[in-house]
Each structure stands twice: as C-alpha cells, then as structure tokens.
PDB file of N, CA and C in Angstrom:
ATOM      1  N   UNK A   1      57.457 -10.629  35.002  1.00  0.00           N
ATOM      2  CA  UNK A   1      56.293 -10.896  34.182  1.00  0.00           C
ATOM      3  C   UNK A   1      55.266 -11.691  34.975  1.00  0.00           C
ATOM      4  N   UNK A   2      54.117 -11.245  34.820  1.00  0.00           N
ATOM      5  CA  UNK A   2      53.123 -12.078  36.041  1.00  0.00           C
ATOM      6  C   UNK A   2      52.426 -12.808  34.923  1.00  0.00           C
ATOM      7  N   UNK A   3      52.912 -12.936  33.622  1.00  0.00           N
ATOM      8  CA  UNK A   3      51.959 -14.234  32.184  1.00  0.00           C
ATOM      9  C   UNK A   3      53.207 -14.951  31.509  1.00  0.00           C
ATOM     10  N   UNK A   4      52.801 -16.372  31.674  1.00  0.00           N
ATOM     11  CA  UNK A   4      53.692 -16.890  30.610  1.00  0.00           C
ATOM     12  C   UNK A   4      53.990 -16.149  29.234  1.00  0.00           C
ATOM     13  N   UNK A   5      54.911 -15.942  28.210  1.00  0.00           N
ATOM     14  CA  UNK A   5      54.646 -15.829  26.805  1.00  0.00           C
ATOM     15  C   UNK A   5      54.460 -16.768  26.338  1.00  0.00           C
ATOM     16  N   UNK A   6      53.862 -16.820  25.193  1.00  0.00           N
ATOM     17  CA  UNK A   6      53.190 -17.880  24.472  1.00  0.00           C
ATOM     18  C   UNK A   6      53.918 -17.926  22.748  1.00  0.00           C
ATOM     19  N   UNK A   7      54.737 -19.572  22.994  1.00  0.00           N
ATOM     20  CA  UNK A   7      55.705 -19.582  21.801  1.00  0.00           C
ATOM     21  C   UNK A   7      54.875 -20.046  20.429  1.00  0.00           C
ATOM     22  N   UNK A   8      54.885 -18.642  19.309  1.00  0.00           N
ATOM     23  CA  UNK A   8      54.323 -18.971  18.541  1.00  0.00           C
ATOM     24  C   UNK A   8      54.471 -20.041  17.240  1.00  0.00           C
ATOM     25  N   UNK A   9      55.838 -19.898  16.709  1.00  0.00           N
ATOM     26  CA  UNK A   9      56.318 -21.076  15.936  1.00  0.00           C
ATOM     27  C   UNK A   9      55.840 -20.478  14.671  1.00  0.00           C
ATOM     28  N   UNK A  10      56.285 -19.051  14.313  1.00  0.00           N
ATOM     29  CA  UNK A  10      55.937 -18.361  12.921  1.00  0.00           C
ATOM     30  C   UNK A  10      56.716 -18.997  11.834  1.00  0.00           C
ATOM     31  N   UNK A  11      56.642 -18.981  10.570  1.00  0.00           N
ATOM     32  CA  UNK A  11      56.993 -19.474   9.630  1.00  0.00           C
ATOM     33  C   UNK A  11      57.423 -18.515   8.841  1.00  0.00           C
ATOM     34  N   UNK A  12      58.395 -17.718   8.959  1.00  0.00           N
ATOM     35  CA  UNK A  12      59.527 -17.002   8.019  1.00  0.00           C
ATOM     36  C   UNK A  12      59.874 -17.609   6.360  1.00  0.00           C
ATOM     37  N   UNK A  13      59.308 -18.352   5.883  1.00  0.00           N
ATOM     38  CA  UNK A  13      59.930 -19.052   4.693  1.00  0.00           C
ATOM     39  C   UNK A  13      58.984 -18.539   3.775  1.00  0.00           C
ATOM     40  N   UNK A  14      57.813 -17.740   4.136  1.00  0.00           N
ATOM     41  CA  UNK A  14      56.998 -17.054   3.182  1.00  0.00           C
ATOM     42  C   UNK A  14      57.303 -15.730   2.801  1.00  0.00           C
ATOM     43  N   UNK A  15      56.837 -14.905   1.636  1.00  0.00           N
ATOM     44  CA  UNK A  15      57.512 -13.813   1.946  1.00  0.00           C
ATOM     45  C   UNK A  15      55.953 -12.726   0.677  1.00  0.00           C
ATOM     46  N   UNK A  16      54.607 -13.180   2.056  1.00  0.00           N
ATOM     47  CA  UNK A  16      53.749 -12.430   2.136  1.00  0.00           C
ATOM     48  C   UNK A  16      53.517 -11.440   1.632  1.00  0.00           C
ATOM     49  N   UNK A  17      52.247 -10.761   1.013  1.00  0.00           N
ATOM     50  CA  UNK A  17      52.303  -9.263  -0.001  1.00  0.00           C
ATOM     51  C   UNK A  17      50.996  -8.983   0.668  1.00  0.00           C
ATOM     52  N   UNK A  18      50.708  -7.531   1.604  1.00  0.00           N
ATOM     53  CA  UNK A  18      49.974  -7.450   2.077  1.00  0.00           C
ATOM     54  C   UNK A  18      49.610  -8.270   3.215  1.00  0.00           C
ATOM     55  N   UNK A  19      48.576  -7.792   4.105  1.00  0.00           N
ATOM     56  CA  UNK A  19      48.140  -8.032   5.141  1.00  0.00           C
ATOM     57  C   UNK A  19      48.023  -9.394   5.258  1.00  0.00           C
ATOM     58  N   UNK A  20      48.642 -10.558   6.428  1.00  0.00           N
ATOM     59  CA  UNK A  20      48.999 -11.661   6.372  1.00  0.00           C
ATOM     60  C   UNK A  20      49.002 -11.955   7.890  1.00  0.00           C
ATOM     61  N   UNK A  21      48.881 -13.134   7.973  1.00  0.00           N
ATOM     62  CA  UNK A  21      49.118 -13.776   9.492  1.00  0.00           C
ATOM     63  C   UNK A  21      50.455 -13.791   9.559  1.00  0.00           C
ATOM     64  N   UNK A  22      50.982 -13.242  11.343  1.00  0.00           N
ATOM     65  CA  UNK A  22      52.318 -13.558  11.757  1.00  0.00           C
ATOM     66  C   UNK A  22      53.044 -15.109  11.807  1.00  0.00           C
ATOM     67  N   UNK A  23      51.914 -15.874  11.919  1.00  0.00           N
ATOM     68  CA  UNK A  23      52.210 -17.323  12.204  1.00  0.00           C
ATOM     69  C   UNK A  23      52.747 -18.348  11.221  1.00  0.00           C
ATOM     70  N   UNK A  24      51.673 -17.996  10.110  1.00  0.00           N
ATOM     71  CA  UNK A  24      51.184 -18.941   8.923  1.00  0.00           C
ATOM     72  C   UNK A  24      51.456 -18.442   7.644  1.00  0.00           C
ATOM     73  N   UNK A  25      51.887 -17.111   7.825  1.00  0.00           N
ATOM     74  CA  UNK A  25      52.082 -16.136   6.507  1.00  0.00           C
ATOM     75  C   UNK A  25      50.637 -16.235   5.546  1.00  0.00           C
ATOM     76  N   UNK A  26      49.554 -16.750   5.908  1.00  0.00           N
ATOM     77  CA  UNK A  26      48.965 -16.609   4.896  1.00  0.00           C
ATOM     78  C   UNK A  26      48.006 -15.669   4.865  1.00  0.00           C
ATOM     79  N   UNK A  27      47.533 -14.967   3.471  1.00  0.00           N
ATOM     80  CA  UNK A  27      47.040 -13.948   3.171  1.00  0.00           C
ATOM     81  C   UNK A  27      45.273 -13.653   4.418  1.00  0.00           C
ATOM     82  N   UNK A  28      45.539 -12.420   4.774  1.00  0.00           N
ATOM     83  CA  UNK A  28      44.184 -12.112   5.878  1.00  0.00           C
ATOM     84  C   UNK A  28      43.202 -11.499   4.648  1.00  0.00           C
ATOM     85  N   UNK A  29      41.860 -12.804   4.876  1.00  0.00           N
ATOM     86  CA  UNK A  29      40.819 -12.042   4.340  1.00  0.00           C
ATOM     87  C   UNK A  29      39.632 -11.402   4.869  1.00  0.00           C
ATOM     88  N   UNK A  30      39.617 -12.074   6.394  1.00  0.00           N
ATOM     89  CA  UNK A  30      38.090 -11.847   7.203  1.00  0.00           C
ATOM     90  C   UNK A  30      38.966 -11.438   8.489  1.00  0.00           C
ATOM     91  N   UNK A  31      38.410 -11.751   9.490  1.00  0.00           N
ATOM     92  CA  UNK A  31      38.650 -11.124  10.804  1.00  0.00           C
ATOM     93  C   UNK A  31      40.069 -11.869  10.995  1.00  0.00           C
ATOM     94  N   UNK A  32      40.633 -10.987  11.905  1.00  0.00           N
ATOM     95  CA  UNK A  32      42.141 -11.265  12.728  1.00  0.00           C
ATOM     96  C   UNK A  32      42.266 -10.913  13.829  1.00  0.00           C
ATOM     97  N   UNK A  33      43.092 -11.469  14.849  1.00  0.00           N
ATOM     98  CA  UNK A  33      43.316 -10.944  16.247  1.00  0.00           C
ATOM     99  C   UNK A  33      44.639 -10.179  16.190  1.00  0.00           C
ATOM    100  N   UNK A  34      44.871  -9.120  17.540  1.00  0.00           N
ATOM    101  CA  UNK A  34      46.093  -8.453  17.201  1.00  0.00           C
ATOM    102  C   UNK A  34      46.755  -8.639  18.822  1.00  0.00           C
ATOM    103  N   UNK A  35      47.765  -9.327  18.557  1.00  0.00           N
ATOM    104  CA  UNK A  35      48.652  -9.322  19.429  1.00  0.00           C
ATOM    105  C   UNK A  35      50.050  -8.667  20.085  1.00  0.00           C
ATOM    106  N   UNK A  36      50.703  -8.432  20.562  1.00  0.00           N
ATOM    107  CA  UNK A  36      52.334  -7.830  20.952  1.00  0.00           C
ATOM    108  C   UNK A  36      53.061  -9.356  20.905  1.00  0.00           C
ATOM    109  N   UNK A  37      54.162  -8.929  20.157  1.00  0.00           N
ATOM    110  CA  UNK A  37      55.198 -10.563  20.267  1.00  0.00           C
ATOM    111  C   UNK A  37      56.393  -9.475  20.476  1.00  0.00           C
ATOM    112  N   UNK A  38      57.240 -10.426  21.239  1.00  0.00           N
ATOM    113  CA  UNK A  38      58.596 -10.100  21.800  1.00  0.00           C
ATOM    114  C   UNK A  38      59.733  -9.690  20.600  1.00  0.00           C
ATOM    115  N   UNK A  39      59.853  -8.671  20.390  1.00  0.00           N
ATOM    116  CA  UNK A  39      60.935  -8.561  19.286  1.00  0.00           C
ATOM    117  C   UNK A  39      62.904  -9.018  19.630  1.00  0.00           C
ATOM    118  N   UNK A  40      62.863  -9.204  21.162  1.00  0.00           N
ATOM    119  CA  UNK A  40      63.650  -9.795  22.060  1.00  0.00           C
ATOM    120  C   UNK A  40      63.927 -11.226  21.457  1.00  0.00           C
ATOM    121  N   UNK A  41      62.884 -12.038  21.395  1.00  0.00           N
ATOM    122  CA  UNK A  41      62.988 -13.334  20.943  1.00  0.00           C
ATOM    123  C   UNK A  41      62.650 -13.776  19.459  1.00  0.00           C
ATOM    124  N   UNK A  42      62.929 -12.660  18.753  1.00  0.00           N
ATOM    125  CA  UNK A  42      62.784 -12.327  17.124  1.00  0.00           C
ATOM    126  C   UNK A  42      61.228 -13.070  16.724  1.00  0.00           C
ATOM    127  N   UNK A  43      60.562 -12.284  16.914  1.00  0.00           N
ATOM    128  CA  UNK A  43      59.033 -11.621  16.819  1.00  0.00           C
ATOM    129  C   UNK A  43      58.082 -13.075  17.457  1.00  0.00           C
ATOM    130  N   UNK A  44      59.086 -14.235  17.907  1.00  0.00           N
ATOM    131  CA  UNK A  44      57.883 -15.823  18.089  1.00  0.00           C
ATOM    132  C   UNK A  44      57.609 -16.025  19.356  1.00  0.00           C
ATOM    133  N   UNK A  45      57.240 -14.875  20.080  1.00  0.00           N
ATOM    134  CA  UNK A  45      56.489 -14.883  21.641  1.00  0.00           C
ATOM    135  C   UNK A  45      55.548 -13.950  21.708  1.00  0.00           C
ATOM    136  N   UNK A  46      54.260 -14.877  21.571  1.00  0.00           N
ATOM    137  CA  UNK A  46      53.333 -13.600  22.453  1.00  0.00           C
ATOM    138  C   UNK A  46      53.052 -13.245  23.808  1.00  0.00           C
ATOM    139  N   UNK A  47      53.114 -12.236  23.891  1.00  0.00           N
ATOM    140  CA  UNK A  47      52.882 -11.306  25.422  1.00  0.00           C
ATOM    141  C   UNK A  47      51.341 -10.803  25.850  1.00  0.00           C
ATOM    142  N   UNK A  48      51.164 -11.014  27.045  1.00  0.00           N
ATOM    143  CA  UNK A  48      50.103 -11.040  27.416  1.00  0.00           C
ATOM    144  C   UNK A  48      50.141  -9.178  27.416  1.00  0.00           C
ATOM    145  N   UNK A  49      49.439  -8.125  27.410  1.00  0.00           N
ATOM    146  CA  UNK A  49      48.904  -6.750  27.419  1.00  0.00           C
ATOM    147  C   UNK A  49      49.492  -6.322  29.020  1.00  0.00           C
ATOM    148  N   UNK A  50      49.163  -6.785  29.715  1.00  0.00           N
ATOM    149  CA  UNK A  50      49.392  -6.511  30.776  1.00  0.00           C
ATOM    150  C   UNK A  50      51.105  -6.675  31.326  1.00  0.00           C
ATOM    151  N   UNK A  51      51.809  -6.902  30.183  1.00  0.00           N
ATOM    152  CA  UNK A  51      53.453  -7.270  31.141  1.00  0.00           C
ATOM    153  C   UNK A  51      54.011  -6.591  29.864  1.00  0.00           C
ATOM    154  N   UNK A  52      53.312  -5.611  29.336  1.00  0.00           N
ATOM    155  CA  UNK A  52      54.000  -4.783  28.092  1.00  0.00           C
ATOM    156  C   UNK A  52      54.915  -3.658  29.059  1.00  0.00           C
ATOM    157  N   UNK A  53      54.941  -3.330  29.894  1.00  0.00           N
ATOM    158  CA  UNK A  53      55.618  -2.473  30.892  1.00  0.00           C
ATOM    159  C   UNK A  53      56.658  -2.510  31.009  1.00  0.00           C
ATOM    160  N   UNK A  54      57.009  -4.352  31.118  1.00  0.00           N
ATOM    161  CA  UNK A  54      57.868  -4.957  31.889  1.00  0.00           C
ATOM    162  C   UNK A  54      58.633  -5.804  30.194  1.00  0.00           C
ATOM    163  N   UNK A  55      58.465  -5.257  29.496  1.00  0.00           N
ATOM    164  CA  UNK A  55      58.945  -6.025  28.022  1.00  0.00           C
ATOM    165  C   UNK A  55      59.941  -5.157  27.349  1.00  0.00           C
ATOM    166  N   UNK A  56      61.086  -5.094  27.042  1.00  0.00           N
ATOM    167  CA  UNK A  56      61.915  -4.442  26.399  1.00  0.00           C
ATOM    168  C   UNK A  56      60.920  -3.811  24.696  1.00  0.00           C
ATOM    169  N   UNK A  57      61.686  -4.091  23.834  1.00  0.00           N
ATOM    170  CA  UNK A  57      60.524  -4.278  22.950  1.00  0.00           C
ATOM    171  C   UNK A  57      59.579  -5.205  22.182  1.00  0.00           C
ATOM    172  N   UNK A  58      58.981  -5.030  21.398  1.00  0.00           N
ATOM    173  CA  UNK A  58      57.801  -5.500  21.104  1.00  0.00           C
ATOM    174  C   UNK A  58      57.391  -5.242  19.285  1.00  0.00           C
ATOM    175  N   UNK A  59      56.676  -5.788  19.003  1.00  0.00           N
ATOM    176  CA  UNK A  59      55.244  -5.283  18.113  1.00  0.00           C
ATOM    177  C   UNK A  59      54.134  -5.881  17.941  1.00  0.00           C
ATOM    178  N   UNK A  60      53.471  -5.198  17.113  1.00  0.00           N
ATOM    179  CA  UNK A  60      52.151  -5.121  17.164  1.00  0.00           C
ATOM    180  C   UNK A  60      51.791  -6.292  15.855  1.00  0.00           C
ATOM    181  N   UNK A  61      50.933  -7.756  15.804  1.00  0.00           N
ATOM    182  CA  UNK A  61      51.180  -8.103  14.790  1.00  0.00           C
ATOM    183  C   UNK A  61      49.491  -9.106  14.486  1.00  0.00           C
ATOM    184  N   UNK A  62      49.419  -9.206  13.120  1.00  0.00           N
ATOM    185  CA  UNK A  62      47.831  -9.794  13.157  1.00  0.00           C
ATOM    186  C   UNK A  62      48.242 -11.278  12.953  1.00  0.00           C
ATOM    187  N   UNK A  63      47.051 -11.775  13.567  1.00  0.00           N
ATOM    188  CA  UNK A  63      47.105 -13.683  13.715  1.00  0.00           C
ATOM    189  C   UNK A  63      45.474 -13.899  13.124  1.00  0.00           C
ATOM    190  N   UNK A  64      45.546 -14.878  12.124  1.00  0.00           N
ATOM    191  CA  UNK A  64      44.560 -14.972  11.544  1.00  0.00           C
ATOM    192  C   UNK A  64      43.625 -16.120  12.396  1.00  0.00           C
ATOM    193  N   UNK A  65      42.392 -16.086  11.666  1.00  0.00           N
ATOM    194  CA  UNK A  65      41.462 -16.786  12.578  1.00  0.00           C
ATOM    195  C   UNK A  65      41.971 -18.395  12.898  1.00  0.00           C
ATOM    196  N   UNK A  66      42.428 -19.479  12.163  1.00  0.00           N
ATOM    197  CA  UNK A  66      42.725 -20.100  12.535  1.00  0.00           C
ATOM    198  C   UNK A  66      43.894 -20.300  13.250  1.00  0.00           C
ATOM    199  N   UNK A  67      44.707 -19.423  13.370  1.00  0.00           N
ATOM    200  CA  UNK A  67      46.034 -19.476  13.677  1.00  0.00           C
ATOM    201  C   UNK A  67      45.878 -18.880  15.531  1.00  0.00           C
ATOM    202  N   UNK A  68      44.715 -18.471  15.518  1.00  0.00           N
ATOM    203  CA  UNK A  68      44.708 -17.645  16.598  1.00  0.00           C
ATOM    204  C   UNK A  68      44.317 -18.386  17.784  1.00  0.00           C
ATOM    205  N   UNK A  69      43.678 -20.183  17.477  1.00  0.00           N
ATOM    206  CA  UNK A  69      43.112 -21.110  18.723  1.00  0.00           C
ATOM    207  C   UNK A  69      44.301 -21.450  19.352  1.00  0.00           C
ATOM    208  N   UNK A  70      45.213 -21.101  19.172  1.00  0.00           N
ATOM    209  CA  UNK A  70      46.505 -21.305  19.945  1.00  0.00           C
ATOM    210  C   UNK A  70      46.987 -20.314  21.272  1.00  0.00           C
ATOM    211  N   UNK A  71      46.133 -19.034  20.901  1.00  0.00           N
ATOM    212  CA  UNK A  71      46.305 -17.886  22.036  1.00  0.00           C
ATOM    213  C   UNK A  71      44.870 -17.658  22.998  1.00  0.00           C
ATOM    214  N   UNK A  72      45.220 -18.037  24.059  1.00  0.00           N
ATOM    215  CA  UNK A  72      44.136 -17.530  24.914  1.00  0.00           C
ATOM    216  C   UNK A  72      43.747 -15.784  24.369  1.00  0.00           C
ATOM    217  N   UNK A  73      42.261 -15.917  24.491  1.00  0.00           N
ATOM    218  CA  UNK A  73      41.982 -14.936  24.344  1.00  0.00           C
ATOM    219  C   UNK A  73      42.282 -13.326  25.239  1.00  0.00           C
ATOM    220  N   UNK A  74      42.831 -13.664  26.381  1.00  0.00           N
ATOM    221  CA  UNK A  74      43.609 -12.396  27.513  1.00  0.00           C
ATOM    222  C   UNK A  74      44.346 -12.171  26.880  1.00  0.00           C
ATOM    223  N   UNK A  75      45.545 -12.330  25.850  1.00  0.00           N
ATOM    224  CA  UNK A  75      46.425 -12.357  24.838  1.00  0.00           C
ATOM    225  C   UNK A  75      46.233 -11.099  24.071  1.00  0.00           C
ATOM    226  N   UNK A  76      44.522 -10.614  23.653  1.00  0.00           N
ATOM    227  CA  UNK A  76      44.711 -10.380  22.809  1.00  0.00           C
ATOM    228  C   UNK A  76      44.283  -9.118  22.901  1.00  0.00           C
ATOM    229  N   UNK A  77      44.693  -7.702  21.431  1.00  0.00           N
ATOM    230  CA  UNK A  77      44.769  -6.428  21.987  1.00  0.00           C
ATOM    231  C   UNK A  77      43.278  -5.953  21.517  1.00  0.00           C
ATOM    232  N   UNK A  78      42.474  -5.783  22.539  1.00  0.00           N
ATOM    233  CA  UNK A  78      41.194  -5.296  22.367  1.00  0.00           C
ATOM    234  C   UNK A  78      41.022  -3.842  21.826  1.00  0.00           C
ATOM    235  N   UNK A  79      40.366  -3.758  20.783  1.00  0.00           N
ATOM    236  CA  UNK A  79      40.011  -2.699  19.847  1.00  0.00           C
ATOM    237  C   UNK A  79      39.228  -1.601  20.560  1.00  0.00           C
ATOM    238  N   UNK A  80      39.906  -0.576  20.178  1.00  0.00           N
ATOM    239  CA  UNK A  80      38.937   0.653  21.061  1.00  0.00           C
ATOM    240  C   UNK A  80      37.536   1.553  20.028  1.00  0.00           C
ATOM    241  N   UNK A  81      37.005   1.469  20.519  1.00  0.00           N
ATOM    242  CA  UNK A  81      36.131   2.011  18.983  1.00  0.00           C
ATOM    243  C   UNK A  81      36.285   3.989  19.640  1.00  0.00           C
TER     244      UNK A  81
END
C-alpha cells in the first residue's frame, strides 16, 4: 500500500433507515463524500483510491459533511459526470 488507511471509528449502535453516514449513522440530507473502507477490518478503514488494487475487499460507503473533516480529501471517490 503506498497510503496510510484512515481509522474511521463508525458507530454500529444505530440502526439507520435510509441513506446515512458510515461514521455517525446519522440521516444524509445535503451533500456527502464517498469513500472505499476495508471490509477486511469490518468496514472502519478508509482506503485511499489508488491502493484499491492492492486491497482484498472493500465497499463503497457515504460520509456525511461533517463527518468527512476527518478524511483528507485524496480519500475521496470523485464523481464522474
């Protein structure tokens, strides 16, 4: 891996309805970032885009706006229009 992962510290004790932050569980109403977290280390590492190659598996998961000053922005999966 040529990027640290980045330990997120999600909160499993919610149990979310609809579209929600991975972190914070709480409900997404405005913009979100979308990241890959390690499903290896049961979903609380994010992976930088570039060492997805080199990652067993993965998914794909949304981090809400506040939850998201914790991830450098290289982190994150840029939208293709």
């Amino acid at each position: 891996m040529k990027h640290e992962e980045i330990y997120l510290d999600p909160d499993f004790r919610k149990s979310p309805k609809g579209p929600h932050c991975h972190i914070c569980q709480r409900a997404l109403k405005g913009n979100s970032v979308r990241v890959y977290v390690s499903q290896e280390s049961n979903w609380s590492n994010a992976i930088h885009p570039e060492d997805i190659g080199e990652v067993g598996d993965y998914d794909i998961v949304n981090i809400g706006p506040e939850c998201s000053k914790i991830i450098p922005a290289s982190y994150y999966i840029m939208k293709t229009k």
